[in-house]
PDB file of N, CA and C in Angstrom:
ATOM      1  N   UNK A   1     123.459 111.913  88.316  1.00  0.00           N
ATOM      2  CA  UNK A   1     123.122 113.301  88.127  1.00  0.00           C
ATOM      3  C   UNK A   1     121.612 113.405  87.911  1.00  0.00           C
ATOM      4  N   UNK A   2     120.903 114.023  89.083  1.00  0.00           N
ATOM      5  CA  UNK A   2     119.581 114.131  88.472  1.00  0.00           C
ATOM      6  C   UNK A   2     119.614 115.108  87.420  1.00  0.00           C
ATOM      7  N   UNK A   3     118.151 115.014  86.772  1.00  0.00           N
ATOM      8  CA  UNK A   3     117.964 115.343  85.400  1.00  0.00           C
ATOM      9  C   UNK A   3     117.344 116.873  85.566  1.00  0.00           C
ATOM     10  N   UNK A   4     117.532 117.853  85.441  1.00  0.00           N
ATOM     11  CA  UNK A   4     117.258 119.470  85.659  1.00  0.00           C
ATOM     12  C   UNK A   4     115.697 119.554  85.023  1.00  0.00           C
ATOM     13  N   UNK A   5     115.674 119.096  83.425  1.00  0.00           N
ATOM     14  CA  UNK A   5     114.298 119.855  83.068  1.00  0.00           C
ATOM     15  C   UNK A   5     113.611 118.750  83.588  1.00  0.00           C
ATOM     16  N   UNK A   6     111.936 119.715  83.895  1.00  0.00           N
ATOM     17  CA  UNK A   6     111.388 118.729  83.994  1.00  0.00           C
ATOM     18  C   UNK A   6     110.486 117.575  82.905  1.00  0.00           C
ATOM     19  N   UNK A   7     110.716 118.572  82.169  1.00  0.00           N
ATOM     20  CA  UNK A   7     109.488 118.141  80.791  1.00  0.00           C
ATOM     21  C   UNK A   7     110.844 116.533  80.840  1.00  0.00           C
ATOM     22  N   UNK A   8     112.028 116.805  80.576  1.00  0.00           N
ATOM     23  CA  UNK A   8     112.875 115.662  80.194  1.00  0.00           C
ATOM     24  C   UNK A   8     112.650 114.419  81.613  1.00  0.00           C
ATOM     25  N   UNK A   9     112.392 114.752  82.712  1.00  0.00           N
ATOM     26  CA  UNK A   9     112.414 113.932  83.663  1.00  0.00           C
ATOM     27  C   UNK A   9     110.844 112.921  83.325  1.00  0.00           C
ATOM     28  N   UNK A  10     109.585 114.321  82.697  1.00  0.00           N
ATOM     29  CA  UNK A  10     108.595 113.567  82.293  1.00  0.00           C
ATOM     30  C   UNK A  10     108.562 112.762  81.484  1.00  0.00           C
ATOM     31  N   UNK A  11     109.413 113.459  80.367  1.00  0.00           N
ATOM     32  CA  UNK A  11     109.416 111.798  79.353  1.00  0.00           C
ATOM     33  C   UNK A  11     110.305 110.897  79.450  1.00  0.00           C
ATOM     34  N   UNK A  12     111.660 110.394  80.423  1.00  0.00           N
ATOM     35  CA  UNK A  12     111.533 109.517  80.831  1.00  0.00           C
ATOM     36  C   UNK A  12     110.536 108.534  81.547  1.00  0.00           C
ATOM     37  N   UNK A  13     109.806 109.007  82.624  1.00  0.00           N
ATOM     38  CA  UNK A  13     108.892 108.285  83.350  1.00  0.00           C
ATOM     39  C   UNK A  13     107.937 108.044  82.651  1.00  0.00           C
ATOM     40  N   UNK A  14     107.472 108.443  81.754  1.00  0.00           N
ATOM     41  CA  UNK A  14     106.557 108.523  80.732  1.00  0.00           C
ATOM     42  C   UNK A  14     107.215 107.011  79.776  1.00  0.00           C
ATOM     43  N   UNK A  15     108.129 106.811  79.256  1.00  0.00           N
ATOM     44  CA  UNK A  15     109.076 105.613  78.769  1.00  0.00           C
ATOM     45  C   UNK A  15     109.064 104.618  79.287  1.00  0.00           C
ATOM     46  N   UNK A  16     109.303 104.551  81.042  1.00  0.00           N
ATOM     47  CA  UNK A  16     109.287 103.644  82.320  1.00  0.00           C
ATOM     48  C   UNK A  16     108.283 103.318  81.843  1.00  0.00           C
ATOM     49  N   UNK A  17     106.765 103.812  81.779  1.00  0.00           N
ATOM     50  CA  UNK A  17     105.409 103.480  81.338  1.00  0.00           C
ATOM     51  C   UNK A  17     105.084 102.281  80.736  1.00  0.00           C
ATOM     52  N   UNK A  18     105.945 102.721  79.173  1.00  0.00           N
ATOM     53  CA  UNK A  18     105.786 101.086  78.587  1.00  0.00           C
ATOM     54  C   UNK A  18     106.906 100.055  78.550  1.00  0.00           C
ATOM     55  N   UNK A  19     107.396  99.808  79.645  1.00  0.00           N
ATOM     56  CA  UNK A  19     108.228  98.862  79.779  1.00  0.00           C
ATOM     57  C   UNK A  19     107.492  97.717  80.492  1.00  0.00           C
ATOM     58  N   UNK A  20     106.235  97.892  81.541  1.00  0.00           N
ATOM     59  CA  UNK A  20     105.506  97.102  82.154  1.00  0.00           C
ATOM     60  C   UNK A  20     104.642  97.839  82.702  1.00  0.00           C
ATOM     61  N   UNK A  21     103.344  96.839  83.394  1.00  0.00           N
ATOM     62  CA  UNK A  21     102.686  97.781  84.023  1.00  0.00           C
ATOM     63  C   UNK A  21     101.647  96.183  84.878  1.00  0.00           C
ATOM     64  N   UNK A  22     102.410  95.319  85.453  1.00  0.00           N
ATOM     65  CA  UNK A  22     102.087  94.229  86.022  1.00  0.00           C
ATOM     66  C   UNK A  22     102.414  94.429  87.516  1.00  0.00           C
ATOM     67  N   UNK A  23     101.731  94.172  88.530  1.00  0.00           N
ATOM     68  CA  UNK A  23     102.681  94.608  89.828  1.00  0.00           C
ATOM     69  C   UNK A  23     102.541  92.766  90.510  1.00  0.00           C
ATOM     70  N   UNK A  24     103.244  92.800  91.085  1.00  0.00           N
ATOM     71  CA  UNK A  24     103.564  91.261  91.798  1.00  0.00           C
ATOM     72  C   UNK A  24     104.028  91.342  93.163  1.00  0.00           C
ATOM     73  N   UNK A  25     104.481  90.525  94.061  1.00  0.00           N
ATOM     74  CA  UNK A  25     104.629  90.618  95.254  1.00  0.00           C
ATOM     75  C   UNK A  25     105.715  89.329  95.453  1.00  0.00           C
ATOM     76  N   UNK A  26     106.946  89.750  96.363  1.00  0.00           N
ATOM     77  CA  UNK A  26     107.892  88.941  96.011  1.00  0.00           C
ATOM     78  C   UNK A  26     108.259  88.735  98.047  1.00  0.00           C
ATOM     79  N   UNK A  27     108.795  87.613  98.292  1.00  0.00           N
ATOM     80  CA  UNK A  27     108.971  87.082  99.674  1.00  0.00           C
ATOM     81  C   UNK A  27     110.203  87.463 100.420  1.00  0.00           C
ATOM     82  N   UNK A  28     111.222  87.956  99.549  1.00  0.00           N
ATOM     83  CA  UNK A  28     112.257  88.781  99.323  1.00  0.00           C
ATOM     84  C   UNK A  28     113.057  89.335  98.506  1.00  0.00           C
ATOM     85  N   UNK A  29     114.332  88.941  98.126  1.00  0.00           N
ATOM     86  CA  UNK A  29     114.633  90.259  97.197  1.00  0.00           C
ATOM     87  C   UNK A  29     114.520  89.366  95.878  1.00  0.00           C
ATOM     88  N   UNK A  30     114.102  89.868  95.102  1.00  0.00           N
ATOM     89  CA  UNK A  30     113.464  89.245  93.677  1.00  0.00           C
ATOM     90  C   UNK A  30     114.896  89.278  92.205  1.00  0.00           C
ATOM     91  N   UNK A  31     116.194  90.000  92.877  1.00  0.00           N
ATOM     92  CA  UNK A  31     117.103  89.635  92.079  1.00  0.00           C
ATOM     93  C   UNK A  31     117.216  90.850  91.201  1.00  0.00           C
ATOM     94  N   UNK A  32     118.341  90.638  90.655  1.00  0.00           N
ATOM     95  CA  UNK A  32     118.612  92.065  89.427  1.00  0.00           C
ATOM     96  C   UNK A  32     118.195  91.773  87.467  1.00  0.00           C
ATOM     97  N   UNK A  33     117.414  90.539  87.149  1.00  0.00           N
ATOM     98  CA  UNK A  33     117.364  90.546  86.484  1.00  0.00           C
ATOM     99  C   UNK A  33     115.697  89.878  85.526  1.00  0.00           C
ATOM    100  N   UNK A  34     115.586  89.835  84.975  1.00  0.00           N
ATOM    101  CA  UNK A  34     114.237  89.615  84.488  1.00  0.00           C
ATOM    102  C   UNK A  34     113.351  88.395  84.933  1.00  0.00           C
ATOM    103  N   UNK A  35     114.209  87.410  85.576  1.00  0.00           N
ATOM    104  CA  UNK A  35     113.704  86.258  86.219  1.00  0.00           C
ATOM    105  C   UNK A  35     113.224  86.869  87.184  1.00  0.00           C
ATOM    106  N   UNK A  36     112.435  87.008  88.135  1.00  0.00           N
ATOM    107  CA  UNK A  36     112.628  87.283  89.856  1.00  0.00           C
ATOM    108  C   UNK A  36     112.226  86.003  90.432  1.00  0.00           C
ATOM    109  N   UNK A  37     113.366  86.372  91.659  1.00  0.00           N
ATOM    110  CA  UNK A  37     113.380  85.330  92.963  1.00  0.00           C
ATOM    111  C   UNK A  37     112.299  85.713  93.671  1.00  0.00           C
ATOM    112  N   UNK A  38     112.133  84.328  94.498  1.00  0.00           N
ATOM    113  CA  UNK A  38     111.187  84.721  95.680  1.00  0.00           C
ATOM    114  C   UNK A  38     109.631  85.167  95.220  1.00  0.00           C
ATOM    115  N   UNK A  39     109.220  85.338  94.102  1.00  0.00           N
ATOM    116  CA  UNK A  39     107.693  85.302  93.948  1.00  0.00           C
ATOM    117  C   UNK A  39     106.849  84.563  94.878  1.00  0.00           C
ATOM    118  N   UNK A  40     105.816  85.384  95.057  1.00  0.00           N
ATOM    119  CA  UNK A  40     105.108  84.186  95.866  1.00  0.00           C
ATOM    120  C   UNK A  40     104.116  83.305  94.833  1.00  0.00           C
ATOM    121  N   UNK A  41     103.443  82.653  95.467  1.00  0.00           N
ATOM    122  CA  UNK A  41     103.054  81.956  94.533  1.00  0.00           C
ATOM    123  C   UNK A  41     101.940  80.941  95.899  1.00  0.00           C
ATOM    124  N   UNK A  42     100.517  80.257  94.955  1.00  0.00           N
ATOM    125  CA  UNK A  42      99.955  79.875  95.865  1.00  0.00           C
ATOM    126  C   UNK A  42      98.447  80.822  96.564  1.00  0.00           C
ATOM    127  N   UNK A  43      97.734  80.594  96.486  1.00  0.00           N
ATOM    128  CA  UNK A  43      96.239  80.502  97.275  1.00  0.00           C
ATOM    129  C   UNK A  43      95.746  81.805  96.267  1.00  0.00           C
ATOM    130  N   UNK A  44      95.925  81.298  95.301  1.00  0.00           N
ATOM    131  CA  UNK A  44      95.080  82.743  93.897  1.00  0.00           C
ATOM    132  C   UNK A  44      95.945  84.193  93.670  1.00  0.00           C
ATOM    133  N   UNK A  45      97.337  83.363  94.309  1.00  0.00           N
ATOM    134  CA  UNK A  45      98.310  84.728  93.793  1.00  0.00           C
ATOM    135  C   UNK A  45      98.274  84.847  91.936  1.00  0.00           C
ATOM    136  N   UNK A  46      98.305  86.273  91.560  1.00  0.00           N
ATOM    137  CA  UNK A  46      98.825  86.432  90.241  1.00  0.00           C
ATOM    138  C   UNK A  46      99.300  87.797  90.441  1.00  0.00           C
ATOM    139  N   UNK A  47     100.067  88.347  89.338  1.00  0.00           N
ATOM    140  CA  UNK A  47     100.260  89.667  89.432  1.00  0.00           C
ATOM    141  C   UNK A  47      99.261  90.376  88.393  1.00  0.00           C
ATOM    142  N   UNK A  48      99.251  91.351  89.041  1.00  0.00           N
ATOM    143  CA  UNK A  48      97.683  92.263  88.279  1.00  0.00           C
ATOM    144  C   UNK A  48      97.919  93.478  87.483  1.00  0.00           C
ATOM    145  N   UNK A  49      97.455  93.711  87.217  1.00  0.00           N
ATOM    146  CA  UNK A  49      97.920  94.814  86.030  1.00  0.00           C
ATOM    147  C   UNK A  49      97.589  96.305  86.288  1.00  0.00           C
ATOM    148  N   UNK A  50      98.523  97.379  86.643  1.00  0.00           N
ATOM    149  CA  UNK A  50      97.981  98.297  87.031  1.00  0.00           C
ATOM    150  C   UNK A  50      98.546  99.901  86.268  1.00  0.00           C
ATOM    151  N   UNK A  51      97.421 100.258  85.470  1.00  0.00           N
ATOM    152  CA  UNK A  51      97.689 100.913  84.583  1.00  0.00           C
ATOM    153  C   UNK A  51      98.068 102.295  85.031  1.00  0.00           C
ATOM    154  N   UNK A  52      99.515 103.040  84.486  1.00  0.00           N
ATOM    155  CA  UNK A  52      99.975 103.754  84.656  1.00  0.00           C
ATOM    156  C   UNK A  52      99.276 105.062  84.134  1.00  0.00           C
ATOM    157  N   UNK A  53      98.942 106.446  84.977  1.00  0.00           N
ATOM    158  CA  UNK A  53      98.855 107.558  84.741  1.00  0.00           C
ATOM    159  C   UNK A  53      99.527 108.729  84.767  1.00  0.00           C
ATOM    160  N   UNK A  54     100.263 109.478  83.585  1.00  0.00           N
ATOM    161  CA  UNK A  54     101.183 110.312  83.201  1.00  0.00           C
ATOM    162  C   UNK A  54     101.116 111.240  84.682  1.00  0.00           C
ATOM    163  N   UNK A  55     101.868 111.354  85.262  1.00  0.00           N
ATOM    164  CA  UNK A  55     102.054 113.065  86.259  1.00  0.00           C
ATOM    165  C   UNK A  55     103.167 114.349  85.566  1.00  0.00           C
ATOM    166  N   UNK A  56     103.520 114.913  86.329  1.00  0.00           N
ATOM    167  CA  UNK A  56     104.248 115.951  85.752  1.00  0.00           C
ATOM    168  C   UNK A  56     105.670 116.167  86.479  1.00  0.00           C
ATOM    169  N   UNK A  57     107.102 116.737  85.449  1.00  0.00           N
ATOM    170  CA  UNK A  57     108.033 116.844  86.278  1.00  0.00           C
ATOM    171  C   UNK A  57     108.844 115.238  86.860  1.00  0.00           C
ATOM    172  N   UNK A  58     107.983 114.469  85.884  1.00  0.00           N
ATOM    173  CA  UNK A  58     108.784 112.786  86.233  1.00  0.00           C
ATOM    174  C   UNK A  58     108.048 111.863  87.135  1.00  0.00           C
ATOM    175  N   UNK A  59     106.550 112.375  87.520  1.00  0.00           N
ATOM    176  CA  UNK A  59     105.996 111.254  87.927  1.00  0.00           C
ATOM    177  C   UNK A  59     105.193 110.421  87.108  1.00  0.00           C
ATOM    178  N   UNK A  60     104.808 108.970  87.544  1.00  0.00           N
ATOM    179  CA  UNK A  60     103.629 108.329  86.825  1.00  0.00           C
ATOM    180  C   UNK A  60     103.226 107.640  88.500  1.00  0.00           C
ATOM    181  N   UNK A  61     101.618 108.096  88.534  1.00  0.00           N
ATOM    182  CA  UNK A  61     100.900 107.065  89.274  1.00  0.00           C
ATOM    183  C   UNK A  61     100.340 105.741  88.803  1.00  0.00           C
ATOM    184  N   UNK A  62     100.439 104.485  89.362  1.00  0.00           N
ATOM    185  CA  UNK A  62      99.273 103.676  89.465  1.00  0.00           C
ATOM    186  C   UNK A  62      98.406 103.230  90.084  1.00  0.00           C
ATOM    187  N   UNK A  63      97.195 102.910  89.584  1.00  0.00           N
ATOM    188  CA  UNK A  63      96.113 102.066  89.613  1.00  0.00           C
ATOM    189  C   UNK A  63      96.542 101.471  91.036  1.00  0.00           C
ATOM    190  N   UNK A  64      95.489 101.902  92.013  1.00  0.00           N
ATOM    191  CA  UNK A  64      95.346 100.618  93.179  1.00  0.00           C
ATOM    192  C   UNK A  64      95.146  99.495  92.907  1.00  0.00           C
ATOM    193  N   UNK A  65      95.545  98.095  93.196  1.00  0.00           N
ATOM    194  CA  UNK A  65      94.819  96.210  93.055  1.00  0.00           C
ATOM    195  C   UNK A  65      95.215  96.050  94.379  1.00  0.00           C
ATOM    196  N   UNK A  66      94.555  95.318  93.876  1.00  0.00           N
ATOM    197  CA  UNK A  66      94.128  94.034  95.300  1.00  0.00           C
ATOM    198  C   UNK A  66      94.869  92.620  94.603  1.00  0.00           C
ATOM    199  N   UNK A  67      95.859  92.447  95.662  1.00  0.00           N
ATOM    200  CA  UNK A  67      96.976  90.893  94.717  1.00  0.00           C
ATOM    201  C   UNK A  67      95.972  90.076  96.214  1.00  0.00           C
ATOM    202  N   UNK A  68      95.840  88.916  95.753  1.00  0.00           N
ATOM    203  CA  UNK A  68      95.579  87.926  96.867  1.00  0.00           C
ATOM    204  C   UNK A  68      97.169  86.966  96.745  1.00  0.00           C
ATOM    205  N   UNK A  69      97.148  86.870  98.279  1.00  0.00           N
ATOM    206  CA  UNK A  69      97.964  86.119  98.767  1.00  0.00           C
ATOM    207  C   UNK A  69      98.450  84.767  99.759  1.00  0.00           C
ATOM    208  N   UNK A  70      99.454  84.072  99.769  1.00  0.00           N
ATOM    209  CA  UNK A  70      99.141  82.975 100.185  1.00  0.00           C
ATOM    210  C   UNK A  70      99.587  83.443 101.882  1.00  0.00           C
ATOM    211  N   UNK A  71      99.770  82.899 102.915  1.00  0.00           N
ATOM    212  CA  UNK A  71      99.931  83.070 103.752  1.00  0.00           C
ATOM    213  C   UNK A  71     101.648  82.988 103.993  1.00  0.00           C
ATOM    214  N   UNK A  72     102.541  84.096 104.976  1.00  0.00           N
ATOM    215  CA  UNK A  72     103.594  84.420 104.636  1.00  0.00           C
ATOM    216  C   UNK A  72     104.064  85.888 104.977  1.00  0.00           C
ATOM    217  N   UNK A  73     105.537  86.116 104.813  1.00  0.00           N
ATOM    218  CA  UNK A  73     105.641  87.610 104.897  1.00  0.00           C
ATOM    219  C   UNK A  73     106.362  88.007 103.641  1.00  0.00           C
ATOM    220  N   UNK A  74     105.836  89.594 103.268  1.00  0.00           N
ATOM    221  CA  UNK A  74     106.372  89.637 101.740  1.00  0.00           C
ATOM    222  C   UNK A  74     106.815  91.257 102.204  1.00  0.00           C
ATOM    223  N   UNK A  75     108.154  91.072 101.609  1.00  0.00           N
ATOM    224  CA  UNK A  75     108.766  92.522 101.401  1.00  0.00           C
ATOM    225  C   UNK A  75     109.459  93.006 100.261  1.00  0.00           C
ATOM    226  N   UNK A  76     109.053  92.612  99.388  1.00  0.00           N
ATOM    227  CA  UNK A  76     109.381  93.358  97.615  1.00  0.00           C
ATOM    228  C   UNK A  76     108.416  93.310  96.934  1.00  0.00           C
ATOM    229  N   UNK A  77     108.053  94.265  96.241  1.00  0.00           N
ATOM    230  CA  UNK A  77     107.215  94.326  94.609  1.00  0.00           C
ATOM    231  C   UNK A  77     108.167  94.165  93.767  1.00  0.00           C
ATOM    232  N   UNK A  78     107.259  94.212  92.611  1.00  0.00           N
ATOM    233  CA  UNK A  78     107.956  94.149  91.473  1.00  0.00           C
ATOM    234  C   UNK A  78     106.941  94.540  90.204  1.00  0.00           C
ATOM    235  N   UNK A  79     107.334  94.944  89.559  1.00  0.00           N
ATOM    236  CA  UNK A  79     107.230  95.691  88.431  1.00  0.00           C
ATOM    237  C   UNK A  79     107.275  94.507  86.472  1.00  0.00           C
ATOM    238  N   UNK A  80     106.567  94.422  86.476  1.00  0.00           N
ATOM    239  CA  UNK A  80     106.735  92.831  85.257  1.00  0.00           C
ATOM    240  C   UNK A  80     106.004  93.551  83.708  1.00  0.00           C
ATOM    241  N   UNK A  81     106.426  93.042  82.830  1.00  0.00           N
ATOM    242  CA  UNK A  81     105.950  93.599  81.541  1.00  0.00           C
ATOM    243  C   UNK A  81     104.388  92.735  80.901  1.00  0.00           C
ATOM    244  N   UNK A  82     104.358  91.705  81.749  1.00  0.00           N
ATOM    245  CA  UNK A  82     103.194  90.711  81.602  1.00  0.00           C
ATOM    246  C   UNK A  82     102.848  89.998  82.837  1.00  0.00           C
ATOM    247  N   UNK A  83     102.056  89.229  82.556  1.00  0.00           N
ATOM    248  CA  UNK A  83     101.074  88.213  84.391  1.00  0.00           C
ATOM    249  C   UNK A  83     102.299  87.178  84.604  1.00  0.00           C
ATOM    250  N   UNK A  84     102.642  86.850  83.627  1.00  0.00           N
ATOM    251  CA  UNK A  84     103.601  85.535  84.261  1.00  0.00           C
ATOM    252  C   UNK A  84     104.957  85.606  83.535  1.00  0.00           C
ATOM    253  N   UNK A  85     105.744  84.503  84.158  1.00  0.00           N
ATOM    254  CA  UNK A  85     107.138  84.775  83.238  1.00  0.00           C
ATOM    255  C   UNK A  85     107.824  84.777  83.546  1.00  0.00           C
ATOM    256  N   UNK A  86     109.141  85.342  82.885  1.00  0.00           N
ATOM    257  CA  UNK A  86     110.532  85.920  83.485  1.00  0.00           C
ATOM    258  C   UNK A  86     110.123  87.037  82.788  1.00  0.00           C
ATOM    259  N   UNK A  87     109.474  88.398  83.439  1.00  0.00           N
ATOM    260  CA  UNK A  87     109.375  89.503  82.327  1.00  0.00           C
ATOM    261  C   UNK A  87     109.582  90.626  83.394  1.00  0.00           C
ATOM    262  N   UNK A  88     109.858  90.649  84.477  1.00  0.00           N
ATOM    263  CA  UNK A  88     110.460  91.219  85.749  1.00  0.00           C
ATOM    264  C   UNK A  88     111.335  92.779  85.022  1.00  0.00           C
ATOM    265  N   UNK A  89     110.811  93.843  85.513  1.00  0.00           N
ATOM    266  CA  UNK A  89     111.759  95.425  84.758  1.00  0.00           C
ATOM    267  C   UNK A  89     111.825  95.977  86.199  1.00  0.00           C
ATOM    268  N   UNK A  90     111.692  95.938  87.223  1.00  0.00           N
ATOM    269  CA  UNK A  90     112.063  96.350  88.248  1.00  0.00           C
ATOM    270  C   UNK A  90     111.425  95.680  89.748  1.00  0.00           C
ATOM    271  N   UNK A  91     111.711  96.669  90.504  1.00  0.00           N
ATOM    272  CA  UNK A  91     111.524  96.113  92.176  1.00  0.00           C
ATOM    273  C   UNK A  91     111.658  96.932  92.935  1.00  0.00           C
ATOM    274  N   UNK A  92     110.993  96.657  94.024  1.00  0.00           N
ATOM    275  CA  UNK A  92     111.195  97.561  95.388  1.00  0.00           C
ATOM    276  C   UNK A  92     111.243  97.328  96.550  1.00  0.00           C
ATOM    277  N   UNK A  93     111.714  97.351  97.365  1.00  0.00           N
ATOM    278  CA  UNK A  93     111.467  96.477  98.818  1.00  0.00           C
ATOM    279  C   UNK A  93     110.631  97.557  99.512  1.00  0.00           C
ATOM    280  N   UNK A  94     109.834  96.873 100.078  1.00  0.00           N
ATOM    281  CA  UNK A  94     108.429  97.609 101.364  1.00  0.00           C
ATOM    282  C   UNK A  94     108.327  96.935 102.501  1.00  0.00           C
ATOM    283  N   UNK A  95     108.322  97.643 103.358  1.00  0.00           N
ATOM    284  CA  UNK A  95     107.963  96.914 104.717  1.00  0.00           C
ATOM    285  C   UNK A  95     107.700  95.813 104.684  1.00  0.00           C
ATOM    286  N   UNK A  96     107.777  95.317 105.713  1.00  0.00           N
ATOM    287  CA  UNK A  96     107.065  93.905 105.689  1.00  0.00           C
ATOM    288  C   UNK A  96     105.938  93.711 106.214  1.00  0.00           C
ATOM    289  N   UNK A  97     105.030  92.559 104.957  1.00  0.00           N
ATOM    290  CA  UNK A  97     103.998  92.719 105.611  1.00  0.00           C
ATOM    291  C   UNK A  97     103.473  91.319 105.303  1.00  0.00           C
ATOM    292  N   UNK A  98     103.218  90.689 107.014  1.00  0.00           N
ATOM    293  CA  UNK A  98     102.923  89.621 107.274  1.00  0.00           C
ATOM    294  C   UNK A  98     101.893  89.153 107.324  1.00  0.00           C
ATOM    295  N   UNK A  99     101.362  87.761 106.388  1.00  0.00           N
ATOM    296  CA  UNK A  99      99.765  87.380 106.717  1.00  0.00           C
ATOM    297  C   UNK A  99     100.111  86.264 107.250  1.00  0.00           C
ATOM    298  N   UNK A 100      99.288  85.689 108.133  1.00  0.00           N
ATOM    299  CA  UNK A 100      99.054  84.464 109.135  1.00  0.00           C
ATOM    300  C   UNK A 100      98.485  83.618 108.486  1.00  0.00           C
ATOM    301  N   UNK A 101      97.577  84.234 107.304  1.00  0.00           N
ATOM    302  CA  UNK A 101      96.799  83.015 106.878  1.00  0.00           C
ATOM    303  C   UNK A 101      96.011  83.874 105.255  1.00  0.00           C
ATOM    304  N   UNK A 102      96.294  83.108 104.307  1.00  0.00           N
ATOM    305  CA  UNK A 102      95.747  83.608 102.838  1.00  0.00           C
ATOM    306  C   UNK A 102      95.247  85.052 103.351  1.00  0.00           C
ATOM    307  N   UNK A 103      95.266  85.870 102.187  1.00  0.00           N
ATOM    308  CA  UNK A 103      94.779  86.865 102.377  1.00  0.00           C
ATOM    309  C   UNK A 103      95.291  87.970 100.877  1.00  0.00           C
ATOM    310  N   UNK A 104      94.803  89.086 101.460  1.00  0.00           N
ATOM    311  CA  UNK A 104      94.927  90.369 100.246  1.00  0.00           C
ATOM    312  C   UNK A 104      95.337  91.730 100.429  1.00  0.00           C
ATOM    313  N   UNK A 105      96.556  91.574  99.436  1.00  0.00           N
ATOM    314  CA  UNK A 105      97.104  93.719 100.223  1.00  0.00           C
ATOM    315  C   UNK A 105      96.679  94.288  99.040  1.00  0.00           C
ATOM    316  N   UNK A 106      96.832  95.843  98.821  1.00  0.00           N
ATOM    317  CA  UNK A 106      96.583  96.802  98.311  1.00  0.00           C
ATOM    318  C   UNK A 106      97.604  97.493  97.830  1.00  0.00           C
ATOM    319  N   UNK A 107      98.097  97.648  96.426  1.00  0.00           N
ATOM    320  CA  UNK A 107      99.183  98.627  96.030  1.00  0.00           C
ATOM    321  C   UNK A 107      98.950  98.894  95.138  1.00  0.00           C
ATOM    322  N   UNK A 108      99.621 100.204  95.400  1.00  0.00           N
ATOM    323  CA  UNK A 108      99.457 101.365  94.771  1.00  0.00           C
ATOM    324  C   UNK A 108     100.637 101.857  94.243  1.00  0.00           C
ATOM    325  N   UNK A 109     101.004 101.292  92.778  1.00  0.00           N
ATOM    326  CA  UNK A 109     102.903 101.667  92.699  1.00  0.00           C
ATOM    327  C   UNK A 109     102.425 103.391  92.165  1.00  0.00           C
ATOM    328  N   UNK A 110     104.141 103.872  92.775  1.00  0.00           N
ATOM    329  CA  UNK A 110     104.222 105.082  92.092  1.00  0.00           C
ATOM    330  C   UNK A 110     105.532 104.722  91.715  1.00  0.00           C
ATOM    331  N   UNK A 111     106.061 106.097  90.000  1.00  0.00           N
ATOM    332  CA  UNK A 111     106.999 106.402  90.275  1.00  0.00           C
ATOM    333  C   UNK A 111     107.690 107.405  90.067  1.00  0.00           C
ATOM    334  N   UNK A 112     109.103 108.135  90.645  1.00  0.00           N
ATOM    335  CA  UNK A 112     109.505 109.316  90.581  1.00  0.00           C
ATOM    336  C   UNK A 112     110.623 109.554  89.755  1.00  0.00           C
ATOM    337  N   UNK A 113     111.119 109.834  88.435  1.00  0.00           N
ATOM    338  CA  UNK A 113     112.361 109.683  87.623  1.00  0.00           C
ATOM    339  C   UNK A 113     112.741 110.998  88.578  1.00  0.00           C
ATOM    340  N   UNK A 114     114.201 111.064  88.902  1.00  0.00           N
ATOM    341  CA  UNK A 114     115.152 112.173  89.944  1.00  0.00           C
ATOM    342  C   UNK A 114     115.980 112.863  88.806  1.00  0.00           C
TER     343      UNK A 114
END
């Protein structure tokens, strides 16, 4: 059932906020639980920290980074409460996007509480 008010949809997403705010890049599906599968890992990968900004009506934007990566194709983020770990609070699958050889993408998580 989505959630009618919006002020209530805001302070959920607003909550989502401090649960993590690490973004990572995963090789496929990274699993349902705080471990994630498939991390990449290799040529100055880390996950970076990208600080969440309140929106309205249930959004929060983040912070663009730049993750460097090893060479490979990666189609999940993920969402982590710290840089390393098993500290994994969510995921997403994205296109795929293939490097031939080390390299660096750009993300930009958002998110929308419904």
């Amino acid at each position: 059932m989505p959630i009618a008010v919006p002020a209530s949809r805001q302070a959920l997403a607003d909550k989502y906020a401090t649960l993590g705010n690490y973004v990572g890049v995963c090789t496929g599906d990274p699993g349902a639980t705080n471990v994630p599968a498939n991390e990449a890992f290799g040529s100055g990968y880390v996950r970076v920290q990208s600080p969440w900004t309140s929106g309205s009506g249930g959004t929060l934007s983040g912070t663009a980074v730049t993750i460097d990566l090893p060479s490979g194709t990666f189609n999940y983020i993920l969402i982590a409460s710290a840089s390393t770990g098993s500290t994994m609070i969510d995921k997403c699958s994205v296109p795929d996007t293939t490097l031939s050889s080390p390299g660096s993408v750009v993300v930009t998580p958002n998110y929308v509480q419904t």
